[in-house]
Each structure stands twice: as structure tokens, then as C-alpha cells.
N, C-alpha and C. Protein backbone atom coordinates (compact mmCIF):
# COMPACT_ATOMS: atom_id res chain seq x y z
N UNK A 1 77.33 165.36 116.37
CA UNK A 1 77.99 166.64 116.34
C UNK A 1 78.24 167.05 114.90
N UNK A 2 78.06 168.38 114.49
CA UNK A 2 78.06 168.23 113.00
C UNK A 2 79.31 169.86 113.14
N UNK A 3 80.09 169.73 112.09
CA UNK A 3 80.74 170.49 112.06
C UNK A 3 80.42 171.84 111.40
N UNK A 4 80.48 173.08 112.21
CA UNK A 4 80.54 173.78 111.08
C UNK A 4 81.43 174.58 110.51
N UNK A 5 81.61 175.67 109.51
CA UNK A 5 82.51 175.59 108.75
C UNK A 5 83.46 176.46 109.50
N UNK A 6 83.93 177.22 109.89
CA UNK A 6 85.47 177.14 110.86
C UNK A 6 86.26 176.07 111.42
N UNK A 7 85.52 175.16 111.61
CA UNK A 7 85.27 173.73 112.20
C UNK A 7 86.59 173.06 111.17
N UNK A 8 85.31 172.81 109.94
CA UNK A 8 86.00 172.17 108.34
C UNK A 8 87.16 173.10 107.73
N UNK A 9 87.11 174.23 108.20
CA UNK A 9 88.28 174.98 107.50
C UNK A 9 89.47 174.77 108.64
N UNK A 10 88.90 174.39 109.57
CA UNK A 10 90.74 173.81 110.50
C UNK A 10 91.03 173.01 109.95
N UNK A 11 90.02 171.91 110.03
CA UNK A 11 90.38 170.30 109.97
C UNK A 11 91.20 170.49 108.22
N UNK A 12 90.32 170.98 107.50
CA UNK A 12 91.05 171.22 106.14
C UNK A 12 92.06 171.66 106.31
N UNK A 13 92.95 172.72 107.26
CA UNK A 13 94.33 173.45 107.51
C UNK A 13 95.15 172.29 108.32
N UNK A 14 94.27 171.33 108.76
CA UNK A 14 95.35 170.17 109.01
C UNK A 14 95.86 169.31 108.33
N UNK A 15 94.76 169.20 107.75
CA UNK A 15 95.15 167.81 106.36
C UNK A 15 96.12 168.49 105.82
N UNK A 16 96.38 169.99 105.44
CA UNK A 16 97.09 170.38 104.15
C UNK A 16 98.64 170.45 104.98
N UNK A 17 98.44 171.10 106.18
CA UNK A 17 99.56 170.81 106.65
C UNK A 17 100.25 169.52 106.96
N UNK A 18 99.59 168.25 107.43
CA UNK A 18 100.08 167.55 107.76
C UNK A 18 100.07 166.66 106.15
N UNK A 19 99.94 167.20 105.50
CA UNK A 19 100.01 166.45 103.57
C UNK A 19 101.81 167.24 103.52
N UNK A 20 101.32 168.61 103.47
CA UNK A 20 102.58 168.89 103.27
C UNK A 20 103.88 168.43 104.22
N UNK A 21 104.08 168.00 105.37
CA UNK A 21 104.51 167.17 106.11
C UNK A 21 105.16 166.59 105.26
N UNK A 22 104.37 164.92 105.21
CA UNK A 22 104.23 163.81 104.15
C UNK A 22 105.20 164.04 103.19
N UNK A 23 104.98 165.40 102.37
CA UNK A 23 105.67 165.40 101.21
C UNK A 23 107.36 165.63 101.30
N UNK A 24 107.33 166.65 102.63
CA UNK A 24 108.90 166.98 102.63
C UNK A 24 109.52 165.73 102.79
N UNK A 25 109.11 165.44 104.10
CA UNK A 25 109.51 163.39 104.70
C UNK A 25 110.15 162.70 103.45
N UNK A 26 108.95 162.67 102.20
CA UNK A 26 109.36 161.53 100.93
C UNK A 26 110.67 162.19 100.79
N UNK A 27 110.38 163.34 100.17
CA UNK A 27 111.14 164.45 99.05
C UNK A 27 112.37 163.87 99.78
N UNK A 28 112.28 164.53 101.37
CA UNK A 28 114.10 163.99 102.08
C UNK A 28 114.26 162.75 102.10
N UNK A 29 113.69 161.74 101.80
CA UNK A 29 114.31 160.41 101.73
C UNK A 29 114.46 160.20 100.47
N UNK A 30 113.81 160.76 98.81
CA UNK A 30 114.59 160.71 98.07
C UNK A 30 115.55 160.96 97.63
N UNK A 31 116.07 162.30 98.46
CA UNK A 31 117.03 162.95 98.05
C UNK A 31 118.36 162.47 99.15
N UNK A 32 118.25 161.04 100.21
CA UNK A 32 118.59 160.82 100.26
C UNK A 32 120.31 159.63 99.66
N UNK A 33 121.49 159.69 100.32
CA UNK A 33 122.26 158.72 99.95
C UNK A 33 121.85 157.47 99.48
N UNK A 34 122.32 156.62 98.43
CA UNK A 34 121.89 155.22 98.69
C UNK A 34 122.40 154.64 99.77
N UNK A 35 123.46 155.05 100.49
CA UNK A 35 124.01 154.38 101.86
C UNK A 35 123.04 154.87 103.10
N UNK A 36 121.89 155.89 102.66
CA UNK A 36 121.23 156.51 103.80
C UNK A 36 119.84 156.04 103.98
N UNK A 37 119.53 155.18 102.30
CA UNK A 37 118.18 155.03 102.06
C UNK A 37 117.11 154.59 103.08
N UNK A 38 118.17 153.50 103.72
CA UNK A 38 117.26 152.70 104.96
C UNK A 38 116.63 153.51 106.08
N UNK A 39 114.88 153.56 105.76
CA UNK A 39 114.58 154.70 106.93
C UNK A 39 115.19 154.56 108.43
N UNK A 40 114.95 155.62 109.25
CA UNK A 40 115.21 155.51 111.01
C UNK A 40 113.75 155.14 110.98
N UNK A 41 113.46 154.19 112.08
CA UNK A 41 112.54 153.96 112.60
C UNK A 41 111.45 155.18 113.08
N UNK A 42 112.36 156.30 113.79
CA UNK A 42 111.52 157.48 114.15
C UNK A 42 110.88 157.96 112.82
N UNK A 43 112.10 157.96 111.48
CA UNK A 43 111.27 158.54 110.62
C UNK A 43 109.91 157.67 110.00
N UNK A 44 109.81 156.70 110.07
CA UNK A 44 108.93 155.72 109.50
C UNK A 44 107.72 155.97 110.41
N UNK A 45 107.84 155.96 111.75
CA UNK A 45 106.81 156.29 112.80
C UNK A 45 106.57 157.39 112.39
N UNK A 46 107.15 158.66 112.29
CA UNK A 46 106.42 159.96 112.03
C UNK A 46 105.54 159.73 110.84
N UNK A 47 106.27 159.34 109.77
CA UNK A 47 105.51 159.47 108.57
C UNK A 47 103.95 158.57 108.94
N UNK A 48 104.13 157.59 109.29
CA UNK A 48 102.99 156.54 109.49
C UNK A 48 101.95 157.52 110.80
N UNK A 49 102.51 158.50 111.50
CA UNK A 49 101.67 159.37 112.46
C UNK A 49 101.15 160.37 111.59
N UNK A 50 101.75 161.11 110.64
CA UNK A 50 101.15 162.12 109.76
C UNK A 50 99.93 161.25 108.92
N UNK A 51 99.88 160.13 108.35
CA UNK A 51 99.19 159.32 107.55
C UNK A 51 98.04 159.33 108.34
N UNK A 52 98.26 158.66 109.56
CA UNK A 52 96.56 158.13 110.15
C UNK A 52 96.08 159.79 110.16
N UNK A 53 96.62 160.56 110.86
CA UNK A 53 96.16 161.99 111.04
C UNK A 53 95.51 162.52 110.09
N UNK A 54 96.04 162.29 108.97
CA UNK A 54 95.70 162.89 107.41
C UNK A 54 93.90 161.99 107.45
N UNK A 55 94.09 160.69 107.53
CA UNK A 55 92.90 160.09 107.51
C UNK A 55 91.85 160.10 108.33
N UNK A 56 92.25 160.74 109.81
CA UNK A 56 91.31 160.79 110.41
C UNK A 56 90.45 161.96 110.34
N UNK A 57 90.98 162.89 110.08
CA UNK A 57 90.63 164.32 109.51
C UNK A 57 90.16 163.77 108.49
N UNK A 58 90.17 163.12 107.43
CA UNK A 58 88.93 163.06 106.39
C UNK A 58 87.87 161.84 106.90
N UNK A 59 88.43 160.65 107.54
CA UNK A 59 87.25 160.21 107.78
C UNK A 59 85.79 161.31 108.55
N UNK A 60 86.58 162.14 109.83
CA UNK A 60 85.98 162.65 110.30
C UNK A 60 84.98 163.65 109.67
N UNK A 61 85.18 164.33 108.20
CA UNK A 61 84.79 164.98 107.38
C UNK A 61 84.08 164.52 106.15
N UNK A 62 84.24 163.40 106.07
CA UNK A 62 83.54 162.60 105.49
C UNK A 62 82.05 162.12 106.54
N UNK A 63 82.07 161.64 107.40
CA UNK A 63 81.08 161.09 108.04
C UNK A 63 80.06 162.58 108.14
N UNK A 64 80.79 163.78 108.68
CA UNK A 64 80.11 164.70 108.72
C UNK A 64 79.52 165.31 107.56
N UNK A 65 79.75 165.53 106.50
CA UNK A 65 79.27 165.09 105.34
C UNK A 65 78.18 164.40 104.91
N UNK A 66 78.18 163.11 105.31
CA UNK A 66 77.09 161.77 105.00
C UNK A 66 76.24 162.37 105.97
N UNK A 67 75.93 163.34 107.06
CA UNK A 67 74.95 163.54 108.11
C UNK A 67 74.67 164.87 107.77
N UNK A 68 74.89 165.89 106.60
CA UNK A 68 74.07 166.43 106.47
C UNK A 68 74.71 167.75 105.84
């Protein structure tokens, strides 16, 4: 299946969204308390769900890529 470009311009509107995600997540845990530092588990799971997402969208864009 090869993507074409509406295709790559989602998958690209996901990565950026789900990057920008990522970034607020850090940003609010730096700007967290030191009494608050210790993530919630939910937040650690989200962040670690935005991550693979981020990667699968480029693996997926990558392979499509290498095919042509």
C-alpha cells in the first residue's frame, strides 16, 4: 500500500500533534512542585502512548518511503 500525499500530510498532522502533546506533558511536569515531581502512572502511560504513536507514524512513513 503506498501512501499518497493527503495520506502523508495526515500522518504528518499526527506526528505534529501528538509531538506537540509530548511537549506540553514534559513542560507540565517541569513546571511541576518538587513534592509533585513523581509522575501518576496515567501520566507516564499517556506520555509512553503519544511516543509509540509518534513512532509508528514515522516508521509507517519511512517504510513507505523505502518503496518508492
Amino acid at each position: 500500500m503506498e501512501l499518497d500525499l493527503d495520506e502523508s500530510s495526515l500522518a504528518i498532522g499526527r506526528i505534529e500533534r501528538a509531538l506537540s502533546r509530548i511537549e506540553k506533558a514534559l513542560t507540565d511536569r517541569a513546571n511541576r512542585p518538587a513534592a509533585a515531581v513523581q509522575p501518576a502512572t496515567a501520566d507516564q502511560s499517556a506520555l509512553k502512548a503519544e511516543v509509540a504513536a509518534v513512532i509508528g507514524e514515522l516508521d509507517r512513513l519511512i517504510a513507505e518511503a523505502d518503496r518508492g
